[in-house]
C-alpha atoms as a PDB file:
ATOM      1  CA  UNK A   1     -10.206 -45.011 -23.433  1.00  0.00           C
ATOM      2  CA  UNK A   2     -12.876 -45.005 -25.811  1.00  0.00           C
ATOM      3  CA  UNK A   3     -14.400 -41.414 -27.496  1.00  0.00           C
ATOM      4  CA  UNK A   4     -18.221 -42.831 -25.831  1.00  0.00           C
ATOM      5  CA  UNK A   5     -16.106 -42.542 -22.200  1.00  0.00           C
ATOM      6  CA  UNK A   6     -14.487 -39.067 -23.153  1.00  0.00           C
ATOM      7  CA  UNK A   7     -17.843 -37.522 -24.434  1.00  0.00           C
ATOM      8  CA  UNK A   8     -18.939 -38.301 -20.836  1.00  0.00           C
ATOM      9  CA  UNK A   9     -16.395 -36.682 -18.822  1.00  0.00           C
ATOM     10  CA  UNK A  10     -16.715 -33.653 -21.220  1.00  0.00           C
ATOM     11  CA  UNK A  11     -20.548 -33.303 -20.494  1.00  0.00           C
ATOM     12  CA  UNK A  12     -19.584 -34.077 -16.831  1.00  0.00           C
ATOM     13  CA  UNK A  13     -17.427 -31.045 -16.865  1.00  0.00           C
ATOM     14  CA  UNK A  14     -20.040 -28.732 -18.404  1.00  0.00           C
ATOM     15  CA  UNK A  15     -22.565 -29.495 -15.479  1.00  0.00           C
ATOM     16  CA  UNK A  16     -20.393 -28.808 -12.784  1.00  0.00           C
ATOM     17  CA  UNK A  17     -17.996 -25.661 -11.730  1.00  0.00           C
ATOM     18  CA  UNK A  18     -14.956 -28.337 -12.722  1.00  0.00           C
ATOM     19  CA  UNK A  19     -12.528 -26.734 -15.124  1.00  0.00           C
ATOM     20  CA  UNK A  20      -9.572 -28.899 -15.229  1.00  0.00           C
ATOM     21  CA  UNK A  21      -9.557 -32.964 -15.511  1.00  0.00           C
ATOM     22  CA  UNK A  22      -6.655 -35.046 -15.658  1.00  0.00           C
ATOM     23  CA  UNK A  23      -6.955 -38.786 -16.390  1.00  0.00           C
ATOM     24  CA  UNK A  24      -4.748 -41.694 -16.586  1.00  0.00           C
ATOM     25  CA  UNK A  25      -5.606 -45.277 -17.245  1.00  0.00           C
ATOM     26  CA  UNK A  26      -3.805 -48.082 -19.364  1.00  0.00           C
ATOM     27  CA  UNK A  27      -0.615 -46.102 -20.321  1.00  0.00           C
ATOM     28  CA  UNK A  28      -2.902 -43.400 -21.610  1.00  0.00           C
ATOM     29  CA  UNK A  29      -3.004 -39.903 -20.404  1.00  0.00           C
ATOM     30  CA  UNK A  30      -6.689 -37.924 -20.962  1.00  0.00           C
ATOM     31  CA  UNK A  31      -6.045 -34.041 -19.972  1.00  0.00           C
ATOM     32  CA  UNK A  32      -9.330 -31.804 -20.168  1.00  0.00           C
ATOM     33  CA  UNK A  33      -9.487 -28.273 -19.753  1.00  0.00           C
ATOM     34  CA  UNK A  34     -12.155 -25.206 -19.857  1.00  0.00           C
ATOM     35  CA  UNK A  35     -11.986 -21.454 -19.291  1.00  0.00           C
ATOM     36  CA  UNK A  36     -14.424 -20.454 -16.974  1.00  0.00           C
ATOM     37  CA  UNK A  37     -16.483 -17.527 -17.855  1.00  0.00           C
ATOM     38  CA  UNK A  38     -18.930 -15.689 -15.943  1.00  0.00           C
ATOM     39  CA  UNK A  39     -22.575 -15.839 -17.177  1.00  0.00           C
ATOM     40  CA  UNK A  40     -23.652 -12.585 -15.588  1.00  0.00           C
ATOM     41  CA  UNK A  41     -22.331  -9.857 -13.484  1.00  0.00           C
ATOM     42  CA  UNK A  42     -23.361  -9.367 -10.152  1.00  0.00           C
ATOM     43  CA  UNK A  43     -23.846  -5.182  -9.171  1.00  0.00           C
ATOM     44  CA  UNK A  44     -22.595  -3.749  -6.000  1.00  0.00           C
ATOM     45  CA  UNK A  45     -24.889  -1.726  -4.359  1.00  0.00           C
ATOM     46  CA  UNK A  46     -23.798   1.372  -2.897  1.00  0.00           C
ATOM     47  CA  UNK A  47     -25.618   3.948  -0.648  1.00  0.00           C
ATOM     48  CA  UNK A  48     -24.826   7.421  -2.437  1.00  0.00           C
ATOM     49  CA  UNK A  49     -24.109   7.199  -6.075  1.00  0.00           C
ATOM     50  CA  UNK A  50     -20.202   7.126  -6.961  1.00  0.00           C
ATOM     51  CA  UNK A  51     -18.945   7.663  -9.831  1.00  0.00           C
ATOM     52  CA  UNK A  52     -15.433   6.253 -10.904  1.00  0.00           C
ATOM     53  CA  UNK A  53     -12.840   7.879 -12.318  1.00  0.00           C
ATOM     54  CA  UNK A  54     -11.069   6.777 -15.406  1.00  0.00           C
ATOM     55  CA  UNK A  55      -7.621   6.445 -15.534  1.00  0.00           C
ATOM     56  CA  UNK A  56      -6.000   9.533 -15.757  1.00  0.00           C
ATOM     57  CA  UNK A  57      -8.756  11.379 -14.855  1.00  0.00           C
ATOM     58  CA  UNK A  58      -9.291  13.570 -11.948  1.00  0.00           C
ATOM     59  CA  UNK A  59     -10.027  11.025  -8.950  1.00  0.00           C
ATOM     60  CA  UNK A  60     -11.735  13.911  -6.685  1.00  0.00           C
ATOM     61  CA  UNK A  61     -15.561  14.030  -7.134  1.00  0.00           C
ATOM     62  CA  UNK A  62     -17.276  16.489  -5.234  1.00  0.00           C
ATOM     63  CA  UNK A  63     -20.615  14.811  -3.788  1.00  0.00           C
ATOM     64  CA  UNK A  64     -23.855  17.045  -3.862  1.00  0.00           C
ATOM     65  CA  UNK A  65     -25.321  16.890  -0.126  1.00  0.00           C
ATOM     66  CA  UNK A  66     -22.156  17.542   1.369  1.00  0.00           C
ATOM     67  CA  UNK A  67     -19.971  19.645  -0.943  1.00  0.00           C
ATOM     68  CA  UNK A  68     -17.006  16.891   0.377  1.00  0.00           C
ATOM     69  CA  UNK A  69     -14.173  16.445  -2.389  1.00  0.00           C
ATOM     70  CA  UNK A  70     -14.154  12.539  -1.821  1.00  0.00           C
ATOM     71  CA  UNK A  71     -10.530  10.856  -3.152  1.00  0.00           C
ATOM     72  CA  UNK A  72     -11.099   7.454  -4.450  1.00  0.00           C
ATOM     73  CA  UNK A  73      -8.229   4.756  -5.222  1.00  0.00           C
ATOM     74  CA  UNK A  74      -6.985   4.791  -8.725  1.00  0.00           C
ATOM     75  CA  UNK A  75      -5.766   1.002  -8.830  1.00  0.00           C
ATOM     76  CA  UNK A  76      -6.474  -2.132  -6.897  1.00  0.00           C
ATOM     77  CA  UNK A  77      -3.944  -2.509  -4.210  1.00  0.00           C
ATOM     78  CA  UNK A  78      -2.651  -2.512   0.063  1.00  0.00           C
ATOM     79  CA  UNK A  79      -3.657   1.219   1.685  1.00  0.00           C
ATOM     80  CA  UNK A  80      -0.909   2.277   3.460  1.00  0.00           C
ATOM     81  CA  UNK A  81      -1.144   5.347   5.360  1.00  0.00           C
ATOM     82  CA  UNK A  82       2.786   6.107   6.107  1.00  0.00           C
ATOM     83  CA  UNK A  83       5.960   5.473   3.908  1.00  0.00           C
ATOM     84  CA  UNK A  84       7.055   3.141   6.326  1.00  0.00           C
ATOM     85  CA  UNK A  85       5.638   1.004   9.698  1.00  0.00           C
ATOM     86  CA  UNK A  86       7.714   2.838  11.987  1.00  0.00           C
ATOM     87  CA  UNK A  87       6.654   6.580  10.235  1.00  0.00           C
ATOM     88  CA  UNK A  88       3.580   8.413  10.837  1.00  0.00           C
ATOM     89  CA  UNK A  89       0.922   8.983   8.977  1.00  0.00           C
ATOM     90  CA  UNK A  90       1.026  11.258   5.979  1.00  0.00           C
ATOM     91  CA  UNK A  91      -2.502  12.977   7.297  1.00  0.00           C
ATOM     92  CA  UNK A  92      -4.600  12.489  10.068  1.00  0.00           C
ATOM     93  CA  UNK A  93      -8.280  13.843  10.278  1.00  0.00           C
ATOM     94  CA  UNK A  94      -8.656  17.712  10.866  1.00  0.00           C
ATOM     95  CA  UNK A  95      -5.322  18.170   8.732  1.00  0.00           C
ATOM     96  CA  UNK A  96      -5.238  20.874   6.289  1.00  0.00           C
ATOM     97  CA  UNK A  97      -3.504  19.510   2.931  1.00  0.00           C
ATOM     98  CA  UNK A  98      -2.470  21.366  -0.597  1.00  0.00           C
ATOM     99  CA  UNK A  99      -3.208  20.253  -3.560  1.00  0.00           C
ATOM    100  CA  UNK A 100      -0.450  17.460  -4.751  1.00  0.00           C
ATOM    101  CA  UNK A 101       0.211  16.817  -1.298  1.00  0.00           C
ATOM    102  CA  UNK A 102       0.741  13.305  -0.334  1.00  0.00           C
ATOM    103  CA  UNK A 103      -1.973  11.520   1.284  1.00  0.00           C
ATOM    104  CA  UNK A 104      -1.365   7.813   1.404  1.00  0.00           C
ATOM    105  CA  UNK A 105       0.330   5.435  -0.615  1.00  0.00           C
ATOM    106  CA  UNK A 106      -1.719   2.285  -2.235  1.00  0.00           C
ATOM    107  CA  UNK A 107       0.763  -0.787  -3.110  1.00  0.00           C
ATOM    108  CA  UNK A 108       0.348  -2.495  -6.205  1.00  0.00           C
ATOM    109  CA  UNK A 109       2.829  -5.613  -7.344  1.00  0.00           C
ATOM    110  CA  UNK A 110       5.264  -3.945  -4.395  1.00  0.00           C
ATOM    111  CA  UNK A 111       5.427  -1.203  -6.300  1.00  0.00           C
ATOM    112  CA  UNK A 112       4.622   1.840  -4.049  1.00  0.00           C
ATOM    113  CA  UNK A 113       2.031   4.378  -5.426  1.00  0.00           C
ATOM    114  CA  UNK A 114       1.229   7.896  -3.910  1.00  0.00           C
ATOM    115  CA  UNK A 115      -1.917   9.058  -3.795  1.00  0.00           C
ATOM    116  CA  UNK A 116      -1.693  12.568  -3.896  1.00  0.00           C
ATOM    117  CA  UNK A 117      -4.688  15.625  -3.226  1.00  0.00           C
ATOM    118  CA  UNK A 118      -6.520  17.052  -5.888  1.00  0.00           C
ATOM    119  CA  UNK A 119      -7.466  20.002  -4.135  1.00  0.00           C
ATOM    120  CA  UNK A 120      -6.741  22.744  -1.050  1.00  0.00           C
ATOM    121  CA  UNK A 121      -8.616  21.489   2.032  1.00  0.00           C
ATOM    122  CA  UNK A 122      -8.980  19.861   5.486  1.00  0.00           C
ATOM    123  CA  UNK A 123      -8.985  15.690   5.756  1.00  0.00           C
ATOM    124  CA  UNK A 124     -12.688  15.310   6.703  1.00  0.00           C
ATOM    125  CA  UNK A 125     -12.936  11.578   7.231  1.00  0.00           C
ATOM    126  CA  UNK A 126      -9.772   8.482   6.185  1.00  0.00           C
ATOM    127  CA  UNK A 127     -12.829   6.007   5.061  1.00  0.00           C
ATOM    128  CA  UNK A 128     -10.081   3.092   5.225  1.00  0.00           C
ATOM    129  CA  UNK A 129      -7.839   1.261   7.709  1.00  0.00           C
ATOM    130  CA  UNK A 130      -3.999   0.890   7.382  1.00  0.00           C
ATOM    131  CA  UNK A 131      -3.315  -2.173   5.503  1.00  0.00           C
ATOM    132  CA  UNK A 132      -6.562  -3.066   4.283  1.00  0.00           C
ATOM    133  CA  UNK A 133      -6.811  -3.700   0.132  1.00  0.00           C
ATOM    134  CA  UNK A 134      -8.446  -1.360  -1.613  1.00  0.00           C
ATOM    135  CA  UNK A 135     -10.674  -1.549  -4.967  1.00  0.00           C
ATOM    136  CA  UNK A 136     -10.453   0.910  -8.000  1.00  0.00           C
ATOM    137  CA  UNK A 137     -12.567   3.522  -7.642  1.00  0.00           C
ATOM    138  CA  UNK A 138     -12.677   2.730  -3.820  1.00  0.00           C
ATOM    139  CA  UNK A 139     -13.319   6.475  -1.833  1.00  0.00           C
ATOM    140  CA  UNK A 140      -9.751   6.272   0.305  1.00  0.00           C
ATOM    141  CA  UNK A 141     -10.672  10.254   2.005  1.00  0.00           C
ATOM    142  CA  UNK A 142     -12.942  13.008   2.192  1.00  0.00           C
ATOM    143  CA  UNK A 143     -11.418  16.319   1.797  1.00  0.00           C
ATOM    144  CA  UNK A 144     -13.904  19.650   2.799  1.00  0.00           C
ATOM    145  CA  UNK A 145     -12.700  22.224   0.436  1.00  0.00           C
ATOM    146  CA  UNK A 146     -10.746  25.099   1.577  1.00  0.00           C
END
Protein backbone atom coordinates (compact mmCIF):
# COMPACT_ATOMS: atom_id res chain seq x y z
CA UNK A 1 0.00 0.00 0.00
CA UNK A 2 1.61 3.05 -0.94
CA UNK A 3 1.47 6.53 1.50
CA UNK A 4 -0.27 8.38 -2.09
CA UNK A 5 -3.24 5.45 -1.49
CA UNK A 6 -3.36 6.05 2.42
CA UNK A 7 -3.46 9.95 2.11
CA UNK A 8 -6.64 9.16 0.11
CA UNK A 9 -8.56 7.08 2.37
CA UNK A 10 -7.59 9.59 5.17
CA UNK A 11 -9.16 12.59 3.20
CA UNK A 12 -11.98 10.11 2.31
CA UNK A 13 -12.66 9.73 5.95
CA UNK A 14 -12.67 13.46 6.73
CA UNK A 15 -15.53 14.09 4.10
CA UNK A 16 -17.79 11.64 5.26
CA UNK A 17 -19.44 10.72 8.89
CA UNK A 18 -16.92 7.41 8.60
CA UNK A 19 -14.87 7.04 11.74
CA UNK A 20 -13.36 3.70 11.63
CA UNK A 21 -11.57 1.97 8.40
CA UNK A 22 -10.06 -1.27 8.33
CA UNK A 23 -8.06 -2.44 5.30
CA UNK A 24 -6.34 -5.47 4.19
CA UNK A 25 -4.56 -6.15 0.96
CA UNK A 26 -1.23 -8.09 0.13
CA UNK A 27 -0.46 -9.44 3.68
CA UNK A 28 -0.78 -5.89 4.90
CA UNK A 29 -3.21 -4.68 7.41
CA UNK A 30 -4.19 -0.58 7.13
CA UNK A 31 -6.42 0.27 10.41
CA UNK A 32 -7.75 4.02 10.47
CA UNK A 33 -9.49 5.59 13.15
CA UNK A 34 -11.09 9.18 14.20
CA UNK A 35 -12.98 10.52 17.21
CA UNK A 36 -15.94 12.09 16.19
CA UNK A 37 -16.66 15.41 17.63
CA UNK A 38 -19.58 17.52 17.37
CA UNK A 39 -19.14 20.87 15.52
CA UNK A 40 -22.02 22.63 17.23
CA UNK A 41 -24.69 22.00 19.70
CA UNK A 42 -28.09 21.83 18.82
CA UNK A 43 -30.65 23.75 21.73
CA UNK A 44 -33.81 22.20 22.89
CA UNK A 45 -36.52 24.37 22.93
CA UNK A 46 -38.78 24.34 25.71
CA UNK A 47 -42.16 26.15 26.32
CA UNK A 48 -41.69 27.73 29.95
CA UNK A 49 -38.17 28.39 30.95
CA UNK A 50 -36.55 25.51 33.21
CA UNK A 51 -33.90 25.78 34.95
CA UNK A 52 -31.69 22.69 35.96
CA UNK A 53 -30.50 21.84 38.99
CA UNK A 54 -26.94 21.04 39.73
CA UNK A 55 -26.00 18.13 41.37
CA UNK A 56 -26.63 18.29 44.81
CA UNK A 57 -28.70 21.03 44.60
CA UNK A 58 -32.26 21.37 45.46
CA UNK A 59 -34.16 19.72 42.35
CA UNK A 60 -37.65 21.57 43.27
CA UNK A 61 -38.06 24.90 41.37
CA UNK A 62 -41.05 26.70 42.02
CA UNK A 63 -42.40 28.13 38.53
CA UNK A 64 -43.83 31.79 38.58
CA UNK A 65 -47.44 31.54 36.85
CA UNK A 66 -48.40 28.71 38.78
CA UNK A 67 -46.66 28.73 42.18
CA UNK A 68 -46.22 24.59 41.28
CA UNK A 69 -42.98 23.11 43.06
CA UNK A 70 -42.01 21.13 39.79
CA UNK A 71 -39.44 17.91 40.69
CA UNK A 72 -37.10 17.32 37.91
CA UNK A 73 -34.81 14.06 37.45
CA UNK A 74 -31.41 14.36 38.92
CA UNK A 75 -29.64 11.70 36.54
CA UNK A 76 -30.35 10.15 33.20
CA UNK A 77 -32.12 6.93 33.69
CA UNK A 78 -35.72 4.30 33.48
CA UNK A 79 -38.80 6.20 35.60
CA UNK A 80 -40.25 3.79 37.57
CA UNK A 81 -43.17 4.66 39.52
CA UNK A 82 -43.34 1.53 42.12
CA UNK A 83 -40.47 -0.52 43.81
CA UNK A 84 -41.55 -3.36 42.00
CA UNK A 85 -44.08 -4.41 38.77
CA UNK A 86 -46.42 -6.12 40.90
CA UNK A 87 -46.46 -2.93 43.73
CA UNK A 88 -48.32 0.18 43.40
CA UNK A 89 -47.39 3.28 42.81
CA UNK A 90 -45.52 5.33 45.36
CA UNK A 91 -48.07 8.48 44.54
CA UNK A 92 -50.81 8.94 42.40
CA UNK A 93 -52.26 12.47 41.45
CA UNK A 94 -54.32 14.30 44.25
CA UNK A 95 -51.89 12.58 46.90
CA UNK A 96 -50.68 14.63 49.66
CA UNK A 97 -46.78 13.85 50.22
CA UNK A 98 -44.08 15.14 53.05
CA UNK A 99 -41.14 16.34 52.38
CA UNK A 100 -38.45 13.28 51.89
CA UNK A 101 -41.20 11.18 50.98
CA UNK A 102 -40.64 8.81 48.22
CA UNK A 103 -41.98 9.62 44.94
CA UNK A 104 -40.56 7.41 42.25
CA UNK A 105 -37.50 5.71 41.68
CA UNK A 106 -35.26 6.55 38.36
CA UNK A 107 -32.81 3.48 37.42
CA UNK A 108 -29.46 4.19 36.48
CA UNK A 109 -26.75 1.19 35.55
CA UNK A 110 -29.55 -1.13 37.60
CA UNK A 111 -28.83 0.67 40.32
CA UNK A 112 -32.17 1.87 41.86
CA UNK A 113 -32.41 5.62 42.79
CA UNK A 114 -35.27 7.30 44.88
CA UNK A 115 -36.45 10.34 44.08
CA UNK A 116 -37.63 11.77 47.06
CA UNK A 117 -39.99 15.34 47.76
CA UNK A 118 -38.49 18.45 48.49
CA UNK A 119 -41.38 19.90 49.98
CA UNK A 120 -45.06 19.41 51.93
CA UNK A 121 -47.75 19.23 49.23
CA UNK A 122 -50.33 17.51 46.97
CA UNK A 123 -49.01 15.54 43.53
CA UNK A 124 -50.47 18.03 41.00
CA UNK A 125 -49.59 16.36 37.73
CA UNK A 126 -46.84 12.78 37.17
CA UNK A 127 -45.51 14.57 33.74
CA UNK A 128 -44.00 10.96 32.85
CA UNK A 129 -45.11 7.40 32.05
CA UNK A 130 -43.89 4.23 33.92
CA UNK A 131 -40.90 2.99 32.22
CA UNK A 132 -40.12 5.68 29.98
CA UNK A 133 -36.18 7.13 30.23
CA UNK A 134 -35.81 10.15 31.61
CA UNK A 135 -33.16 13.12 30.96
CA UNK A 136 -31.30 15.17 33.72
CA UNK A 137 -33.03 17.93 34.61
CA UNK A 138 -36.21 16.25 33.08
CA UNK A 139 -39.55 17.72 35.34
CA UNK A 140 -40.69 13.94 36.66
CA UNK A 141 -43.91 15.85 39.02
CA UNK A 142 -45.57 18.87 39.97
CA UNK A 143 -46.16 19.27 43.56
CA UNK A 144 -48.82 22.42 44.69
CA UNK A 145 -47.41 23.47 47.94
CA UNK A 146 -49.13 22.75 51.09
Amino acid sequence: MELDEIRQLIELLKETDITELQLEREGAKLKIKREKYLSSFEALSHPKKQEVAAPGENRAEITEESKLVTITSPIVGIFHRSPSPEASPFVEVGNMVKKGQTLCIVEAMKLMNEIESDTDGIISKILVDNGQPVEYGEPLFLIEPA
